[in-house]
C-alpha atoms as a PDB file:
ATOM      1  CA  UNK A   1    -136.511  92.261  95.907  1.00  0.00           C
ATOM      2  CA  UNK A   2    -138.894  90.720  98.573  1.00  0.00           C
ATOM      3  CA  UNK A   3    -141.886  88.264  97.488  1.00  0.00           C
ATOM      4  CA  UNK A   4    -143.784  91.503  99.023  1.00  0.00           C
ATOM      5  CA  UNK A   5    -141.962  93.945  96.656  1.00  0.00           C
ATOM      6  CA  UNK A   6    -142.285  91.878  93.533  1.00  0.00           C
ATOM      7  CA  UNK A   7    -146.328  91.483  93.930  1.00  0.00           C
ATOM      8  CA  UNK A   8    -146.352  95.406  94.520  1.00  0.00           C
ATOM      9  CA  UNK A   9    -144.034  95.599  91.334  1.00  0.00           C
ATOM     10  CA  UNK A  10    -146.421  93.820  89.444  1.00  0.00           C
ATOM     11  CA  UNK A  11    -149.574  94.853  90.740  1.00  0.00           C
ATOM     12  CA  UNK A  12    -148.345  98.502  89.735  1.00  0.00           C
ATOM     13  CA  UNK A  13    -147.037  97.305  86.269  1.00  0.00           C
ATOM     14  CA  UNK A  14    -150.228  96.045  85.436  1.00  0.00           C
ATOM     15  CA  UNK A  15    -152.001  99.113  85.620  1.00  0.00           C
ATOM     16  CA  UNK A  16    -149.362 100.749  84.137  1.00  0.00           C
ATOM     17  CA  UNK A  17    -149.336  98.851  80.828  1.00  0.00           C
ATOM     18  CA  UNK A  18    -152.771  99.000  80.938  1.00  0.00           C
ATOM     19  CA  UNK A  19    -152.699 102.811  80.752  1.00  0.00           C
ATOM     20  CA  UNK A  20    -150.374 102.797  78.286  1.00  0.00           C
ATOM     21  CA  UNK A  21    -152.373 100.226  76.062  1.00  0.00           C
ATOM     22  CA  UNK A  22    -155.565 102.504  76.102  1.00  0.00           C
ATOM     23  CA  UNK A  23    -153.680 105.505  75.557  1.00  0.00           C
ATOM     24  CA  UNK A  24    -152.117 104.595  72.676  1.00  0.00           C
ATOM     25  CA  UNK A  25    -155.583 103.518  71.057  1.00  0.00           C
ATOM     26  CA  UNK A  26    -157.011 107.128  72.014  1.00  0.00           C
ATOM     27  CA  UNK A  27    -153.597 108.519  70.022  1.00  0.00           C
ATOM     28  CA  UNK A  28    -154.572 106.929  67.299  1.00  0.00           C
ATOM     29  CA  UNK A  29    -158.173 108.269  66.982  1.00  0.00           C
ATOM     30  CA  UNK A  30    -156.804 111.362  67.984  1.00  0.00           C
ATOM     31  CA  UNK A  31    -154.162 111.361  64.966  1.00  0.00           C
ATOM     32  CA  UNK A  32    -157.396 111.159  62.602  1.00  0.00           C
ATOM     33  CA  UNK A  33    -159.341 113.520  64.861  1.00  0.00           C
ATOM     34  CA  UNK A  34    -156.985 116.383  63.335  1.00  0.00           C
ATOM     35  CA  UNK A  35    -158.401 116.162  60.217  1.00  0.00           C
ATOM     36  CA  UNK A  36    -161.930 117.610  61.130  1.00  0.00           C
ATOM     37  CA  UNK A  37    -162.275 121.144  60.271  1.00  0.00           C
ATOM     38  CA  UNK A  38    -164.451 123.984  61.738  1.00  0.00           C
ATOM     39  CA  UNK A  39    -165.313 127.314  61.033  1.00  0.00           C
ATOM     40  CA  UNK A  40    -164.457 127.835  64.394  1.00  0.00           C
ATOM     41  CA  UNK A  41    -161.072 128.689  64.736  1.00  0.00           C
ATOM     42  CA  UNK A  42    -161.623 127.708  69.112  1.00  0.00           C
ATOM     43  CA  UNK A  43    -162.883 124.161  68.043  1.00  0.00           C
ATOM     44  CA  UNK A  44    -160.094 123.878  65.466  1.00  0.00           C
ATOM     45  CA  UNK A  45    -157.223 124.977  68.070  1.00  0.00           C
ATOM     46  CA  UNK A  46    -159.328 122.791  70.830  1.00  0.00           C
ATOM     47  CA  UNK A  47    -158.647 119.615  68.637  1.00  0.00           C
ATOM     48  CA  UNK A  48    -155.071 120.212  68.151  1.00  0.00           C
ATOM     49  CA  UNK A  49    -154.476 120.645  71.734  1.00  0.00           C
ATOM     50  CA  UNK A  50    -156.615 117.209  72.646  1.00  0.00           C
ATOM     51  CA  UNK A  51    -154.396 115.383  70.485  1.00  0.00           C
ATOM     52  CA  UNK A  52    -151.303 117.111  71.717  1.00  0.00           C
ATOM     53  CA  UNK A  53    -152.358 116.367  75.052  1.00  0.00           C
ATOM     54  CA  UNK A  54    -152.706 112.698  74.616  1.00  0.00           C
ATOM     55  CA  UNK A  55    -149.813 112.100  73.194  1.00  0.00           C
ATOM     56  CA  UNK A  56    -148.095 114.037  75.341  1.00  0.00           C
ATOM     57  CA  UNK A  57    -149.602 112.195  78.362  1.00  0.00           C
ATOM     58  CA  UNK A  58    -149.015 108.502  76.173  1.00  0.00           C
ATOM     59  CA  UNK A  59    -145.672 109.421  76.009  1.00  0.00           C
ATOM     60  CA  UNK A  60    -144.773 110.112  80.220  1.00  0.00           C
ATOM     61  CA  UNK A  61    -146.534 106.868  80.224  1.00  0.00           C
ATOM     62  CA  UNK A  62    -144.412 104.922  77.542  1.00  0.00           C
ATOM     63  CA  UNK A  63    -141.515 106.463  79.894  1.00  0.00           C
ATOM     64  CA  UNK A  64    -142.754 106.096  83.283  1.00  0.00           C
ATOM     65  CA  UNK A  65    -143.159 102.370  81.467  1.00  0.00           C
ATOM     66  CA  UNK A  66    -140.016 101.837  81.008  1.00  0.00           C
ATOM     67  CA  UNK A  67    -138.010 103.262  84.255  1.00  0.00           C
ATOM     68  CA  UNK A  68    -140.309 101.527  86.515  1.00  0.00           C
ATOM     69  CA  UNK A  69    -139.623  98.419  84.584  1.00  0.00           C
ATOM     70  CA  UNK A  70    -143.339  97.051  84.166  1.00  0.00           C
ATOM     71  CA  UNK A  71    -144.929  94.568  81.920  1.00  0.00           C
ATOM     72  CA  UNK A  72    -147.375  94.684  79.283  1.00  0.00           C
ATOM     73  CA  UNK A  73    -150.375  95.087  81.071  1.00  0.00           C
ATOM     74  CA  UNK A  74    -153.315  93.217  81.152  1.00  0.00           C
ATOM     75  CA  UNK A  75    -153.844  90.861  77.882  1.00  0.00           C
ATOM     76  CA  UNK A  76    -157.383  91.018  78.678  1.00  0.00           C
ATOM     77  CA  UNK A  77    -157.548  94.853  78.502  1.00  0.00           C
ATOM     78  CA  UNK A  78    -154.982  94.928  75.445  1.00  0.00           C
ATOM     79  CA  UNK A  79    -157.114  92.903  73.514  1.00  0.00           C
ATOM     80  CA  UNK A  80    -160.280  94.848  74.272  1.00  0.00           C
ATOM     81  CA  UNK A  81    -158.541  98.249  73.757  1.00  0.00           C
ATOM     82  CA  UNK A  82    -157.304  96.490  70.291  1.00  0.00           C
ATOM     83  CA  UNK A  83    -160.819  95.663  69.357  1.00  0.00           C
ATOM     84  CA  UNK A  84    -162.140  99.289  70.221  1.00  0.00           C
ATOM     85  CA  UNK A  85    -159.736 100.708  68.497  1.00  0.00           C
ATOM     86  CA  UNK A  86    -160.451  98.747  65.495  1.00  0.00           C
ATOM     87  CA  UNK A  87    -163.980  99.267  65.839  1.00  0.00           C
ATOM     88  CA  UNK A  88    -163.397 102.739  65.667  1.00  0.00           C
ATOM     89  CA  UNK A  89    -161.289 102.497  62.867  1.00  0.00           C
ATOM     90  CA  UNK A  90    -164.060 101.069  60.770  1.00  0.00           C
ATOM     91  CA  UNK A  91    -166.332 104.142  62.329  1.00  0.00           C
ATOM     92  CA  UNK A  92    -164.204 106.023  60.855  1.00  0.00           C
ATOM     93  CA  UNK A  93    -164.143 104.757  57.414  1.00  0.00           C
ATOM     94  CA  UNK A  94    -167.776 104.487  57.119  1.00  0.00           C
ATOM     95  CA  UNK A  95    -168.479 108.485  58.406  1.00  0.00           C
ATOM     96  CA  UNK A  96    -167.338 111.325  58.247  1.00  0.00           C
ATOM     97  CA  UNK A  97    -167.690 112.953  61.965  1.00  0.00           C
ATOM     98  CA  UNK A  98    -168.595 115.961  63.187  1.00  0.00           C
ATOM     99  CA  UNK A  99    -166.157 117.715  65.668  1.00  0.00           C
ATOM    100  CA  UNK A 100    -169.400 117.329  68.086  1.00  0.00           C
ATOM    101  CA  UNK A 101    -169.686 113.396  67.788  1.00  0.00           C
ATOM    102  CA  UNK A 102    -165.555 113.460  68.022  1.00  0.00           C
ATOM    103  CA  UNK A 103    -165.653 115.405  71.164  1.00  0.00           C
ATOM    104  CA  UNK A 104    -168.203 113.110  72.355  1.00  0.00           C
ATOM    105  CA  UNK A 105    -165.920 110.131  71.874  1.00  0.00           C
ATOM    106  CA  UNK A 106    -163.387 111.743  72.822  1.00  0.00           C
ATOM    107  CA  UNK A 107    -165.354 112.857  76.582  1.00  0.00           C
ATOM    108  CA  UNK A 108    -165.888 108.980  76.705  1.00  0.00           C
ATOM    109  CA  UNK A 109    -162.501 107.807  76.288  1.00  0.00           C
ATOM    110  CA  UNK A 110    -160.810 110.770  78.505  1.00  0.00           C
ATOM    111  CA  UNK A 111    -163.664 109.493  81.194  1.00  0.00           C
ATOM    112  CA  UNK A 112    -161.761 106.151  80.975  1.00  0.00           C
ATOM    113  CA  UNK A 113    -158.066 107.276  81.259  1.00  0.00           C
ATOM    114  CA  UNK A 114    -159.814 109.249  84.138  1.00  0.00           C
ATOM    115  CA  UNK A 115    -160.953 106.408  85.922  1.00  0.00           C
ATOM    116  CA  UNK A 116    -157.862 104.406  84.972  1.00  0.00           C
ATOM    117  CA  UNK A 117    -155.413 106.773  86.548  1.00  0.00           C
ATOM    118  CA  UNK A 118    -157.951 106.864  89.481  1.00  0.00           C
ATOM    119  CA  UNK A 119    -157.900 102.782  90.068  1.00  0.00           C
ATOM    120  CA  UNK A 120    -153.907 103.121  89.748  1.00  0.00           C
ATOM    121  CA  UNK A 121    -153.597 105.781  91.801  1.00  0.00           C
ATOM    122  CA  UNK A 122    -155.916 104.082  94.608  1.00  0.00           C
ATOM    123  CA  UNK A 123    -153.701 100.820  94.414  1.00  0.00           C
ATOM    124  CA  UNK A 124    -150.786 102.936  94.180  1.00  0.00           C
ATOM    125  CA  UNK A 125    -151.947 104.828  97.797  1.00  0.00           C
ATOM    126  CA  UNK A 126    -152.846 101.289  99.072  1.00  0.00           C
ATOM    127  CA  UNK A 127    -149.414  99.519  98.092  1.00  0.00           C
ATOM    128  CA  UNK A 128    -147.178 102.949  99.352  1.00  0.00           C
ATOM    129  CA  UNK A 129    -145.796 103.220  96.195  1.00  0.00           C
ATOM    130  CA  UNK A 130    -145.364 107.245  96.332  1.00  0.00           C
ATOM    131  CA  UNK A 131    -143.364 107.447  92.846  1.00  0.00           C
ATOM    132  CA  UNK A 132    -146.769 105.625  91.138  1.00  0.00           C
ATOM    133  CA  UNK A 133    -149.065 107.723  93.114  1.00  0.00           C
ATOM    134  CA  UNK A 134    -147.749 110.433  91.750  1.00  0.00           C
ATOM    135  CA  UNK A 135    -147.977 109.381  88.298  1.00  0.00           C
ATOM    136  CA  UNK A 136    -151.400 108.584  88.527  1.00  0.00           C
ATOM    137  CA  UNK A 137    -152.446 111.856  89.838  1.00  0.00           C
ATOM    138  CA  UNK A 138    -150.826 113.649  86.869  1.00  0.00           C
ATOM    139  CA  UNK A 139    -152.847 111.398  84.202  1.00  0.00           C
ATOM    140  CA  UNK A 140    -155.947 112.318  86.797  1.00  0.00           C
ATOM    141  CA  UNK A 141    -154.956 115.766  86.653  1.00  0.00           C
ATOM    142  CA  UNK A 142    -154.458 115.655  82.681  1.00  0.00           C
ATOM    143  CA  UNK A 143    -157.963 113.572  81.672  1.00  0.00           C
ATOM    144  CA  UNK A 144    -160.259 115.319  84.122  1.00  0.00           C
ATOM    145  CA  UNK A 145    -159.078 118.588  82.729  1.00  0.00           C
ATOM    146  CA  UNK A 146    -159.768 117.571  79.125  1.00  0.00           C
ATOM    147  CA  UNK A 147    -163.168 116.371  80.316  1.00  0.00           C
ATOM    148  CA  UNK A 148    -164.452 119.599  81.679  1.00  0.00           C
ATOM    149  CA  UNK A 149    -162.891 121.632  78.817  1.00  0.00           C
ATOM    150  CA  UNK A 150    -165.163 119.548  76.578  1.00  0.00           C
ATOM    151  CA  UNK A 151    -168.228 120.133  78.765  1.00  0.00           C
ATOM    152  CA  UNK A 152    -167.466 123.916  78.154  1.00  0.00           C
ATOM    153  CA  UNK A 153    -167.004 123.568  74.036  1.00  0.00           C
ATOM    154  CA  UNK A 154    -169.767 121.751  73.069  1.00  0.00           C
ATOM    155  CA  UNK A 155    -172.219 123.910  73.281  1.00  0.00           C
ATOM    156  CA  UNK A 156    -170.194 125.487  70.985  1.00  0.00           C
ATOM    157  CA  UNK A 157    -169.303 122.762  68.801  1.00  0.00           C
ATOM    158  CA  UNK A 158    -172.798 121.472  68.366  1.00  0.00           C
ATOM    159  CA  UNK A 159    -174.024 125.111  67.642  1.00  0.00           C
ATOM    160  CA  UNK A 160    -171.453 125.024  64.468  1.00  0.00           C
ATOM    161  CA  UNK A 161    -172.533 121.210  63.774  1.00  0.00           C
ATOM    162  CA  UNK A 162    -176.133 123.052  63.137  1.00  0.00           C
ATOM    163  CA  UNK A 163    -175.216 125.626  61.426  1.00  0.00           C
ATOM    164  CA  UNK A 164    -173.641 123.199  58.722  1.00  0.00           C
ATOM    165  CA  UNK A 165    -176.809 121.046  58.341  1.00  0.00           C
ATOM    166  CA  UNK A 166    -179.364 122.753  56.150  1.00  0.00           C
ATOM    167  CA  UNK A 167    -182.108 120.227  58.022  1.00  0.00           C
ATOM    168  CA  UNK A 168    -181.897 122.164  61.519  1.00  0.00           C
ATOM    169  CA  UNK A 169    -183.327 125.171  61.221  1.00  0.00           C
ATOM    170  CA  UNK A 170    -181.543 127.267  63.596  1.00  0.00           C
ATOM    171  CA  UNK A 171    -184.502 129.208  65.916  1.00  0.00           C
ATOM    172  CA  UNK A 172    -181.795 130.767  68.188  1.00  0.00           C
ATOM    173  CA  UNK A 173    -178.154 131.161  67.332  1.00  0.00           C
ATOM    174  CA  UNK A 174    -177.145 132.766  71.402  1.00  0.00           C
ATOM    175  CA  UNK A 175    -177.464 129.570  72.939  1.00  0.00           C
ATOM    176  CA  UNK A 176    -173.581 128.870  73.769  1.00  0.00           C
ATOM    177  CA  UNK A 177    -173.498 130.910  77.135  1.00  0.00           C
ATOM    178  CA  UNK A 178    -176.802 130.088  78.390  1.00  0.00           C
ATOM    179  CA  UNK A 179    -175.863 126.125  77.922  1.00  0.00           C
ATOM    180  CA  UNK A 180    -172.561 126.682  79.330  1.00  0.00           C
ATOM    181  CA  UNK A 181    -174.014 128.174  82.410  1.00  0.00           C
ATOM    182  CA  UNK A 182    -176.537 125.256  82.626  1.00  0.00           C
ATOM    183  CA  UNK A 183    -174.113 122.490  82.501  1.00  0.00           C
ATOM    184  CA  UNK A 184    -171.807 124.171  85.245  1.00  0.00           C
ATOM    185  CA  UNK A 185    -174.438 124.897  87.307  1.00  0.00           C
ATOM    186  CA  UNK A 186    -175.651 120.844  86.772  1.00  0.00           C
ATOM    187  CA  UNK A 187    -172.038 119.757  87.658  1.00  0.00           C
ATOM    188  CA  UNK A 188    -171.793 121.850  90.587  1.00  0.00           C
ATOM    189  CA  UNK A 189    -174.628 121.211  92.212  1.00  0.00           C
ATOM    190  CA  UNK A 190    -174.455 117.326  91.782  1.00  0.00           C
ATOM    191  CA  UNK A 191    -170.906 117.492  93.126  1.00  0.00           C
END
């Protein structure tokens, strides 16, 4: 391997085990995420297939990983994705979430893995490393789909987060559709 090919081999690992290192923090709080219940059987099936998703996605990472032969990642980024995770593990003892607030964290952290798959698919472009490039645009592909299926439940999820709280009283109850439209029609137009 060329001095040229080893700095593109690491250059590429490092995002790589970077990706890996924050999605394996979001599998965790998605692992806990499948104990929130709704009333809503969409919400419930919603959660199941976030989580699924993630560690489905963790997983090709862990893989792609290990046949492109990269390192660790960032220590930098490890550590910080180790302190957010425990951060939210402490969250998490102290309340009891709402699937609302989880899909909110959830938008936050897919926004991240977004943008993460973006920067290594950029350096992968950059660098000609086609097999990487491709990689990336899957975890795009994966996280920006998650993040616009979130925009379109929670309306929905923050309707039933209402309904359970005895301290909103509910004026209008046929607000889902109406906020849906809103929020695509914001998204579109700012695109």
């Amino acid at each position: 391997m060329s001095t040229t090919e080893k700095k593109i081999h690491k250059a590429i690992s490092d995002w790589v085990g970077d990706i890996v290192a924050l999605e394996s923090h979001v599998e965790e709080a998605m692992d806990k995420q499948l104990k929130l219940k709704s009333n809503d059987a969409e919400l419930t099936a919603a959660t199941q297939l976030f989580h699924d998703t993630v560690r489905d996605s963790k997983k090709r990472a862990v893989e792609f990983q290990a046949t492109y032969g990269t390192t660790a990642g960032n220590p930098v980024i490890k550590a910080g994705s180790n302190l957010l995770g425990k951060a939210a593990g402490l969250i998490d003892m102290i309340r009891q979430d709402s699937i609302s607030k989880a899909m909110r964290d959830d938008y936050t952290a897919y926004n991240l893995l977004a943008i993460s798959y973006t920067m290594l698919n950029t350096t992968a472009m950059a660098l000609e490393d086609s097999e990487s490039q491709a990689f990336a645009e899957q975890g795009l592909r994966t996280y920006a789909t998650m993040v616009q299926e979130i925009n379109r439940l929670m309306p929905l999820a923050v309707l039933e987060d209402l309904k359970d709280n005895d301290d909103h009283p509910i004026q209008n109850t046929n607000v889902v559709e109406s906020s849906r439209t809103l929020i695509d029609g914001i998204w579109k137009s700012t695109s």
